[in-house]
Protein backbone atom coordinates (compact mmCIF):
# COMPACT_ATOMS: atom_id res chain seq x y z
CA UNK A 1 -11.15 96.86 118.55
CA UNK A 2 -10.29 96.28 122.29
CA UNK A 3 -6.66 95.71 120.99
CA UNK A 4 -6.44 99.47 120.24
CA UNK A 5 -6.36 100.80 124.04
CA UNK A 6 -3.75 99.17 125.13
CA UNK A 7 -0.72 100.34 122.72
CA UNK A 8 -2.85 103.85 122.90
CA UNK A 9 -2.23 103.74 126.74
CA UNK A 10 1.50 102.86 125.77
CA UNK A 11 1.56 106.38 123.48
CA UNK A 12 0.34 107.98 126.16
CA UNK A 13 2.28 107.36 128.96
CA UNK A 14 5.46 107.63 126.73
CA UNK A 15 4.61 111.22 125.60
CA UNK A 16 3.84 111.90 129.49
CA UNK A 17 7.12 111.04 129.84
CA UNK A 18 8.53 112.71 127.26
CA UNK A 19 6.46 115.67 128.70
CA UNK A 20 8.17 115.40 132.12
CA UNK A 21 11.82 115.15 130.65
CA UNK A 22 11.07 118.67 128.42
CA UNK A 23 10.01 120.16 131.61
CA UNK A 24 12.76 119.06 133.73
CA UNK A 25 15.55 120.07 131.30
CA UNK A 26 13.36 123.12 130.23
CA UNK A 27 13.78 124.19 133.61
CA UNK A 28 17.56 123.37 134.19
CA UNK A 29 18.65 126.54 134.91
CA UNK A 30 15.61 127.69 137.37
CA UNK A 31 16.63 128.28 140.61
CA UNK A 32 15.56 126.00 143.03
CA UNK A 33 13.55 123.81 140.76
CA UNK A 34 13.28 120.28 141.69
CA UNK A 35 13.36 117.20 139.06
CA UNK A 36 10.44 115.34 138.86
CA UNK A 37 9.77 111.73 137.56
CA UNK A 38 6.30 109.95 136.27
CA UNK A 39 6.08 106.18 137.87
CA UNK A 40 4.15 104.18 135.94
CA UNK A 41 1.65 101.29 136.93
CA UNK A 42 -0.18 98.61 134.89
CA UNK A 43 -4.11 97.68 134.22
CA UNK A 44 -5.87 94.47 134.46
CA UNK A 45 -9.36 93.96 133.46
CA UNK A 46 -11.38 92.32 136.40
CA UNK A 47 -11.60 88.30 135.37
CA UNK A 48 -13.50 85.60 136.72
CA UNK A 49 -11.22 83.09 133.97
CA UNK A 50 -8.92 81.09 135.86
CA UNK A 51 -6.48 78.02 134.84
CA UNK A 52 -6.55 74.43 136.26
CA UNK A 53 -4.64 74.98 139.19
CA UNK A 54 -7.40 78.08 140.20
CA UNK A 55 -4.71 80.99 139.35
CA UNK A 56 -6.41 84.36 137.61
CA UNK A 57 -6.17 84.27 134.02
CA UNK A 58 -5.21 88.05 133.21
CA UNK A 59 -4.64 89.77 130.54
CA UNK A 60 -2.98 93.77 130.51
CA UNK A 61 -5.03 96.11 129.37
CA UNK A 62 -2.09 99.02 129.00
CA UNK A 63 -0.45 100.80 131.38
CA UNK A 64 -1.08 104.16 133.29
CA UNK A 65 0.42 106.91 135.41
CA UNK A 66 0.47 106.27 138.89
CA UNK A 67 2.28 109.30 140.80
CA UNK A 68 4.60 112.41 139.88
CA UNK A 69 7.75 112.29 142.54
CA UNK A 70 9.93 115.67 143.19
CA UNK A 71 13.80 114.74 144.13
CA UNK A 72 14.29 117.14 146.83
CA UNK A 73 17.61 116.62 147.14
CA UNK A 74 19.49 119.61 147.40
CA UNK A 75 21.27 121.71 144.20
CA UNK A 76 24.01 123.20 143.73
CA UNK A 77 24.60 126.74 145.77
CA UNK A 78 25.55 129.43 143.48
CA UNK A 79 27.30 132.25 145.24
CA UNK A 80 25.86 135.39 143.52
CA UNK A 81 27.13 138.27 145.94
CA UNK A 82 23.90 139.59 145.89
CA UNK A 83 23.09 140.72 149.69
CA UNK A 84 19.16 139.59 149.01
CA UNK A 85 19.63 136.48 148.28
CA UNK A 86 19.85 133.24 149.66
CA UNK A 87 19.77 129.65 150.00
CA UNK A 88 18.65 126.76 152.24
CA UNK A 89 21.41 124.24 153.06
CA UNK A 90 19.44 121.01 153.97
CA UNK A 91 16.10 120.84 154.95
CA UNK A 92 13.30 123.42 154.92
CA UNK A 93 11.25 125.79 152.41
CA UNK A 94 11.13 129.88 152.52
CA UNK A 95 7.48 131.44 153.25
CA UNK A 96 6.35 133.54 150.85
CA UNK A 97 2.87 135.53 150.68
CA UNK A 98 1.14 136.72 147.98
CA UNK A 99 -1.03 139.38 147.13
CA UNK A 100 -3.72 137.01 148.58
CA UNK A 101 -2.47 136.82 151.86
CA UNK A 102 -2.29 132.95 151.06
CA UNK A 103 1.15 131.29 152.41
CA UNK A 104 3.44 130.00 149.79
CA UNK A 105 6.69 127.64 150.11
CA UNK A 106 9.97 127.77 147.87
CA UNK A 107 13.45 126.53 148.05
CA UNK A 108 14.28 129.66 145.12
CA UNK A 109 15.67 132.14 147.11
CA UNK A 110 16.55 135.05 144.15
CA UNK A 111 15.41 137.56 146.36
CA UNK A 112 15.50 140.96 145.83
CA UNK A 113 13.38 144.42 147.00
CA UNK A 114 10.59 145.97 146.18
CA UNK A 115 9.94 149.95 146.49
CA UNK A 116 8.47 149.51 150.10
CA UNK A 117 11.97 147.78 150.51
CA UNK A 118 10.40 144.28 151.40
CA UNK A 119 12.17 141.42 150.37
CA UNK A 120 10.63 139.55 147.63
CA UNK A 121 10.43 136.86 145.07
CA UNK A 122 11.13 138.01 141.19
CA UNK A 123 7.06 137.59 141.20
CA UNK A 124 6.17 139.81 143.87
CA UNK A 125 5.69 137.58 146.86
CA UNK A 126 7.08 138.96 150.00
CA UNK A 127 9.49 136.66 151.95
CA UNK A 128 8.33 136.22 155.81
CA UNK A 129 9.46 136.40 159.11
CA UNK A 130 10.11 137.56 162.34
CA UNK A 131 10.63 141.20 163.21
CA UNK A 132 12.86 142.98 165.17
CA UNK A 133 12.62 145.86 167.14
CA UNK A 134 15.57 148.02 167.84
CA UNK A 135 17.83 144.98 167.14
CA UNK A 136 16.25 142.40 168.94
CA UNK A 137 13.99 139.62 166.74
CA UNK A 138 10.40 138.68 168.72
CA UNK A 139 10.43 134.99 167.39
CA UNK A 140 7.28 134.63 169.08
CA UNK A 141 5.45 137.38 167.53
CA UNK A 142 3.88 136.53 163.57
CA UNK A 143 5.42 136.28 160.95
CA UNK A 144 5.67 139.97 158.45
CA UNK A 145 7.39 141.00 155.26
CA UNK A 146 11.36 141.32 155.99
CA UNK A 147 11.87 144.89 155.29
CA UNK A 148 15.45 145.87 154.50
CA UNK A 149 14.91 149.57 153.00
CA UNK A 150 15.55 152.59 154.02
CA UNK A 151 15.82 152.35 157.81
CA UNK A 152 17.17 154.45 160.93
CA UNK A 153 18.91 153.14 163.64
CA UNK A 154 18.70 154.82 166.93
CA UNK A 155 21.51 156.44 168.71
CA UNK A 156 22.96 154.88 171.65
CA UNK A 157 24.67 156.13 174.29
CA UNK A 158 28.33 155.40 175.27
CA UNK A 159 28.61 152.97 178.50
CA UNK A 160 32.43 151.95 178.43
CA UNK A 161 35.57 153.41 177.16
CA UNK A 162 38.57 151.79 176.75
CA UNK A 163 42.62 152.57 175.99
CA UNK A 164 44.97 150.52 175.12
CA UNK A 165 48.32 152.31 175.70
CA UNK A 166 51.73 152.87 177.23
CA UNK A 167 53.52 155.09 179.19
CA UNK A 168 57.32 155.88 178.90
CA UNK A 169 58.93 154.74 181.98
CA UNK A 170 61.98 157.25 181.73
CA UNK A 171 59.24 159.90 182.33
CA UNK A 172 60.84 162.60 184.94
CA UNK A 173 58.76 162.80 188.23
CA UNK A 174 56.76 166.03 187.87
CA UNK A 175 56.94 165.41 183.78
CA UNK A 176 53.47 164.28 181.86
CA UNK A 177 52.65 161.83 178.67
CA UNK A 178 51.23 161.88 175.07
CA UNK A 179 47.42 162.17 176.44
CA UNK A 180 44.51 159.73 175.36
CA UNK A 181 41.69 160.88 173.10
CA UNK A 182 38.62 159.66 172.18
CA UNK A 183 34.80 160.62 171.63
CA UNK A 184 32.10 158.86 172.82
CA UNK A 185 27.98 159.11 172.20
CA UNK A 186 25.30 160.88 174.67
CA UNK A 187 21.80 159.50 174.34
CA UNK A 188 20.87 161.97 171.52
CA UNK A 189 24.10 160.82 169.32
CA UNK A 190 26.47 163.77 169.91
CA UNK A 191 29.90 162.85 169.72
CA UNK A 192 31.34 164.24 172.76
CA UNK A 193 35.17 164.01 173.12
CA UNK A 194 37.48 162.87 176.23
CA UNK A 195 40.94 163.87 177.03
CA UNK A 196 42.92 161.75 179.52
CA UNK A 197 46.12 162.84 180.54
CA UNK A 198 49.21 161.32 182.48
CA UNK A 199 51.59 162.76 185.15
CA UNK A 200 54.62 160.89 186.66
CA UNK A 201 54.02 162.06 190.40
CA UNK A 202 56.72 158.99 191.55
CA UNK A 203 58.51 156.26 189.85
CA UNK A 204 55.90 153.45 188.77
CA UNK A 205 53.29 156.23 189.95
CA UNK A 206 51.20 158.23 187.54
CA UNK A 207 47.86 160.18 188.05
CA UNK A 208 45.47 160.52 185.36
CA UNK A 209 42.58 162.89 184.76
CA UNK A 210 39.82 162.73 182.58
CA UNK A 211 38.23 165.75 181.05
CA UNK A 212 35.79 167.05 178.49
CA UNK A 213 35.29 170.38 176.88
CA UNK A 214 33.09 172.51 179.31
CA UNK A 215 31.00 174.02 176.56
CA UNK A 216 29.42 170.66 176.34
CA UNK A 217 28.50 171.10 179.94
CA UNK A 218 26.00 173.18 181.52
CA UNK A 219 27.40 175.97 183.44
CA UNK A 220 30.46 174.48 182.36
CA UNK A 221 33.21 177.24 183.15
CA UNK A 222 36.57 177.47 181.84
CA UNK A 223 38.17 175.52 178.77
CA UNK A 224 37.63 171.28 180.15
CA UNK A 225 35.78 169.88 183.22
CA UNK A 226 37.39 167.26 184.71
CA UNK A 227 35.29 164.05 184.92
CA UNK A 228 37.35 161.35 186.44
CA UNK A 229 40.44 160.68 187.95
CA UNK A 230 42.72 158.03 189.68
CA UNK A 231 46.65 157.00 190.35
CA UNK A 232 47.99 154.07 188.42
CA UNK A 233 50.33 152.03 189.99
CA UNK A 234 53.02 149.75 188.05
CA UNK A 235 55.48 147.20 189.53
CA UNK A 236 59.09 146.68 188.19
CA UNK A 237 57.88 144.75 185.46
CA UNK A 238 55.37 147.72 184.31
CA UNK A 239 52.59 146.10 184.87
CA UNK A 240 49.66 147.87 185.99
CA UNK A 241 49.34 146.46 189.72
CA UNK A 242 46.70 148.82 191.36
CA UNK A 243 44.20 151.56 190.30
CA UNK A 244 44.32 154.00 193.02
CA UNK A 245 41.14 155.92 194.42
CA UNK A 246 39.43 156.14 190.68
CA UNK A 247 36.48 158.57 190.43
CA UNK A 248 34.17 157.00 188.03
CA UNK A 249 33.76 158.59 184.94
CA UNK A 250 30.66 160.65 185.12
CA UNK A 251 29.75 163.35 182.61
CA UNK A 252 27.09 166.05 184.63
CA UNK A 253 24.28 167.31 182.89
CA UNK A 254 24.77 167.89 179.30
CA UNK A 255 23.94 170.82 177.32
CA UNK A 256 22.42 169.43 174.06
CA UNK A 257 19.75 168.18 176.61
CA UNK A 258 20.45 164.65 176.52
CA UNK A 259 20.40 161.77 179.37
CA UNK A 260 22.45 163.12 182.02
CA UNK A 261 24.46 162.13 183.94
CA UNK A 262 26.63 160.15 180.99
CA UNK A 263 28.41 157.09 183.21
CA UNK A 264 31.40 155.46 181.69
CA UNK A 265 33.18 152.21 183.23
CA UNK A 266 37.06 151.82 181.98
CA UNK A 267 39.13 153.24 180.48
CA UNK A 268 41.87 150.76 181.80
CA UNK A 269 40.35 147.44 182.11
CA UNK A 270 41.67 145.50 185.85
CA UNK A 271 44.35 144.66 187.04
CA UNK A 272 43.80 140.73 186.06
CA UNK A 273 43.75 142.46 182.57
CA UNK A 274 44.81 145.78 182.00
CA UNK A 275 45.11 147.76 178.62
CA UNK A 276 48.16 149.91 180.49
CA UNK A 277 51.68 149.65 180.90
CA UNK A 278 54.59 151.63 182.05
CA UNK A 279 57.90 150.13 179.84
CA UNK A 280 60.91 152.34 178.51
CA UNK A 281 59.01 153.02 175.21
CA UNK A 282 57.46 156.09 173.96
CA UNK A 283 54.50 157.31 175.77
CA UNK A 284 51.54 156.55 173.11
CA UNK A 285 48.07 155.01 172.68
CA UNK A 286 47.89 152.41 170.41
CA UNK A 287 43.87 151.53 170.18
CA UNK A 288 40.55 153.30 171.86
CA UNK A 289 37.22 151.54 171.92
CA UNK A 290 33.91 152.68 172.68
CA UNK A 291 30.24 150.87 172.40
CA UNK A 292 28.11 154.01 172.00
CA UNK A 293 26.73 155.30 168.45
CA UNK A 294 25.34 158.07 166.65
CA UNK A 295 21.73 157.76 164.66
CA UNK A 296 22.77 155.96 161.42
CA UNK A 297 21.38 155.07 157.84
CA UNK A 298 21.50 151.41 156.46
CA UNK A 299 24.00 151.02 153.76
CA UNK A 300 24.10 147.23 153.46
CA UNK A 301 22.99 143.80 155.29
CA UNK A 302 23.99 140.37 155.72
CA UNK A 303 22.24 137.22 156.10
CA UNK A 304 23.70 134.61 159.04
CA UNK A 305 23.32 131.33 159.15
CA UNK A 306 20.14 131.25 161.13
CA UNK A 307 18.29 133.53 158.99
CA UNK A 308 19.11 136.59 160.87
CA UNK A 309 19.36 139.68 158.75
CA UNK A 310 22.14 141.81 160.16
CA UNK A 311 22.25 145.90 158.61
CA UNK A 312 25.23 147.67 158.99
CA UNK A 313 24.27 151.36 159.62
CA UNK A 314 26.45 154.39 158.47
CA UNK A 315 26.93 154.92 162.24
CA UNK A 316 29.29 151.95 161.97
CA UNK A 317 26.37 149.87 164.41
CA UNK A 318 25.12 146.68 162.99
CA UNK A 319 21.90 145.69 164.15
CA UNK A 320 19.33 142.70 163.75
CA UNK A 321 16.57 143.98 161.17
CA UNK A 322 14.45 140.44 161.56
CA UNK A 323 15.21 136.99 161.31
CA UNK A 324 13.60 134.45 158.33
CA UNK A 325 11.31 131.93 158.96
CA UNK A 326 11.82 128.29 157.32
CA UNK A 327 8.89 125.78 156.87
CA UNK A 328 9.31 121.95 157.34
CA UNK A 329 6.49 119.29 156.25
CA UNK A 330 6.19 115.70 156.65
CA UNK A 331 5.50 114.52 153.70
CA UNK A 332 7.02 116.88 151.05
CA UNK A 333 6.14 114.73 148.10
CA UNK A 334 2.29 115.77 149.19
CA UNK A 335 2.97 119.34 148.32
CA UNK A 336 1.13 120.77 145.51
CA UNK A 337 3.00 122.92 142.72
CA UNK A 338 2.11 125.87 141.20
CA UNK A 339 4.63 127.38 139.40
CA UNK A 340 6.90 129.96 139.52
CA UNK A 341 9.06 127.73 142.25
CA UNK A 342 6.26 127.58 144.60
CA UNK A 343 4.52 124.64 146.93
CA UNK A 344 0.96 124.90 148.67
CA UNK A 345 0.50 122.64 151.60
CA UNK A 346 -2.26 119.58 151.12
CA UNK A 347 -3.24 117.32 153.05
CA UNK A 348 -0.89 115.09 152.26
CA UNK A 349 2.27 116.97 152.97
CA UNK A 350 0.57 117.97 156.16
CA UNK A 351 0.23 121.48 157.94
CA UNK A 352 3.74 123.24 157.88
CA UNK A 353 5.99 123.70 160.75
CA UNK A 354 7.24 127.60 160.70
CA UNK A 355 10.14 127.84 162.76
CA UNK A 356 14.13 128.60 162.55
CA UNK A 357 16.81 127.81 160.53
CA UNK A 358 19.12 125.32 162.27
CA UNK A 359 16.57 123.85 164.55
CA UNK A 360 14.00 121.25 164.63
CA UNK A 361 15.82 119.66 161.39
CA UNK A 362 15.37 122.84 159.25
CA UNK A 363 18.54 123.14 157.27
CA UNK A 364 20.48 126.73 157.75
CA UNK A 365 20.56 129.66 155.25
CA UNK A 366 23.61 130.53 153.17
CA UNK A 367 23.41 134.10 152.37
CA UNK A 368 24.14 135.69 148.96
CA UNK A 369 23.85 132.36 147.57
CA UNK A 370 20.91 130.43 145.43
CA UNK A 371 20.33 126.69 145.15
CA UNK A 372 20.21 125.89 141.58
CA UNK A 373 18.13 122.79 139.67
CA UNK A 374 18.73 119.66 141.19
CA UNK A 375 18.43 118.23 137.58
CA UNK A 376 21.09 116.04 135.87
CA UNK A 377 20.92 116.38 131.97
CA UNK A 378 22.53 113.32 131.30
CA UNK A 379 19.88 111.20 133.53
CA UNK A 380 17.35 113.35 131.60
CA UNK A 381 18.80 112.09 128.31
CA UNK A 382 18.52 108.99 129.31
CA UNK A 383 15.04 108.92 130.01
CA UNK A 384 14.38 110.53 126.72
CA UNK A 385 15.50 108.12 124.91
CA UNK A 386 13.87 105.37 126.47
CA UNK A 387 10.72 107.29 126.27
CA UNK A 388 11.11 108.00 122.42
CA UNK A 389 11.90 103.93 122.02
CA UNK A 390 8.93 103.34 123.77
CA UNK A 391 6.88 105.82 121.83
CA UNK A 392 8.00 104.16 118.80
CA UNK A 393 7.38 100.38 119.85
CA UNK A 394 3.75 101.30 121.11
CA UNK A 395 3.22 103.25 117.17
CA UNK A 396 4.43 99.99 115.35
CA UNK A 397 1.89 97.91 118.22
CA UNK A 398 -0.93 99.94 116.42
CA UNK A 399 0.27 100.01 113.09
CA UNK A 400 0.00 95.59 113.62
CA UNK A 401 -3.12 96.22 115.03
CA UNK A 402 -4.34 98.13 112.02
CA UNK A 403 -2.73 96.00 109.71
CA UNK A 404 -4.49 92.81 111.36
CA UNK A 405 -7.67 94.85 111.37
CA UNK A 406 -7.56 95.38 107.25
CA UNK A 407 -6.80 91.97 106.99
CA UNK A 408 -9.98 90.77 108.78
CA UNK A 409 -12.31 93.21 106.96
CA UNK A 410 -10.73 91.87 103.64
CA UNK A 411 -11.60 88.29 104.47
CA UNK A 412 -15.16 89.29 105.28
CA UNK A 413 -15.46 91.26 101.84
């Protein structure tokens, strides 16, 4: 009997629903899962039968399922610590390839490395983005596998020195202060270490030389080489008021062969903002700063908020080892899932657009963070039961139907 299909249509679409619930509280603690919902719509046999006033006599036939909808609202970010892994606050998917070379999209970011030291997804997929080449990311280039293993960084050499310090104003003419010290990088990443010492030649007058060991010179003679020099002027107040007739720091050639000559601005910053005064304190040096740096190991890295991946080297120099890429799509209830927290593009989520975090709409990246299931176990309850009640009223619909059915055949017999 006809009457059958319709309540079966009813059983079906109720244990389709059920079906979605399990899987959305079956997957309540994946990361970045999404919650999805069945909508339903009903089915009308085509009728020529209409009533008096000309309106379509109809009749339901049952009722089937007309779409699957993802919330992509965003979950909860869970703060793991882990260096590798992040999340994407707002808009925006993470591009993942696979063995394949095919492009995959996922909001899971439980990243962690592989032996090549690539980033990747717990099922091998390799996160993508834009390199960077001694610290600076080519967004223009195509997008690779972020590599965060074992990496060098390159020495650099020192350009600018810089002392913070004071000198004691009841100095004697003729008498000299607590010197300066500090070491700063050649091109090859020797440390190479600079004395600078004081001498009162007249009150709120000092001279100051600058000098390196002349081993590290070559045909350096004696024990230093002087490499700069000047007279530093103070008013009353002991503030640094002129810098008179500075030599520039300039190291000659260098005997561990590396870029000679070694220039050096500072080490006193100007007079608009010195680093040097002359009060009736103890001659001392309170801070030295240099921006050069030796070759260096990676120990760790960070992840900013625009997807840069900053390492820290064992140098002390933190560089840029590439920068994550974040997909956007137009429609991102047209994407296709296929499991293990990924999306394919279709042709109704349109082509993606592969770009930064933080711009063109693309939500930004919290580092050492995930985003957890956006579902809610009590809305999932919910549905459940309604689903089980309407499960049960579609049963007793065909247990009528049967029951009508035996009475018919009973009146024929």
């Amino acid at each position: 009997m006809g009457s059958f299909s319709t309540p079966l249509s009813g059983l079906m679409a109720a244990q389709q629903q059920l079906q979605s619930v399990s899987n959305n509280l079956a997957n309540i603690d994946t990361d970045g899962y999404k919650d999805q919902t069945l909508t339903f719509s009903d089915i009308f046999a085509q009728t020529g039968v209409t009533s008096g006033s000309g309106d379509p006599i109809q009749i339901g036939s049952g009722v089937a399922v007309s779409s699957t909808d993802s919330s992509f609202t965003e979950g909860n970010l869970n703060a793991t610590g882990t260096s590798s892994n992040m999340a994407i606050s707002g808009n925006g998917f993470f591009v993942t390839q696979g063995a394949n070379g095919t492009q995959d999209f996922t909001r899971a970011g439980d990243f962690t490395t592989n032996n090549d030291g690539q980033l990747v997804t717990p099922s091998g997929q390799l996160l993508l983005g834009y390199p960077a080449v001694n610290g600076v990311v080519n967004t223009s280039g195509s997008l690779q596998p972020m590599q965060v293993g074992s990496m060098t960084s390159q020495a650099v050499a020192s350009t600018t020195v810089g002392i913070t310090a004071n000198l004691d104003s009841d100095t004697a003419v003729g008498g000299t202060a607590t010197s300066s010290s500090l070491n700063v990088y050649d091109s090859l990443g020797s440390s190479l270490n600079l004395t600078v010492s004081y001498a009162m030649t007249a009150p709120n007058t000092w001279t100051y030389t600058v000098s390196v060991p002349s081993a590290a010179i070559t045909g350096g003679t004696g024990t230093t080489t002087t490499v700069g020099s000047g007279t530093l002027n103070f008013n009353d107040a002991g503030q640094l008021t002129s810098i008179t007739n500075p030599v520039p720091i300039s190291i000659p050639t260098l005997a561990d062969g590396a870029k000679s000559p070694l220039t050096l601005a500072g080490p006193f910053g100007t007079v608009a903002d010195p680093t040097i005064t002359q009060t009736a304190m103890a001659s001392a040096t309170s801070a030295t700063t240099t921006d050069g740096f030796a070759p260096g190991t990676l120990t760790t890295f960070t992840v900013q908020p625009d997807g840069t991946i900053d390492g820290t080297f064992t140098s002390g120099n933190t560089l840029a080892l590439g920068q994550v890429a974040v997909a956007s799509f137009a429609n991102n209830q047209g994407l296709a899932s296929v499991g293990n927290n990924d999306y394919l593009s279709t042709a109704a989520s349109g082509a993606a657009v592969i770009g930064l975090a933080g711009t063109g709409g693309s939500g930004t990246i919290v580092g050492g963070s995930v985003e957890q299931s956006n579902v809610d176990i009590a809305t999932e309850f919910a549905k459940l039961i309604v689903a089980q009640q309407a499960y049960s009223a579609n049963a007793k619909s065909i247990t009528t139907f049967n029951t009508l059915s035996q009475a018919t055949l009973a009146m024929i017999q």
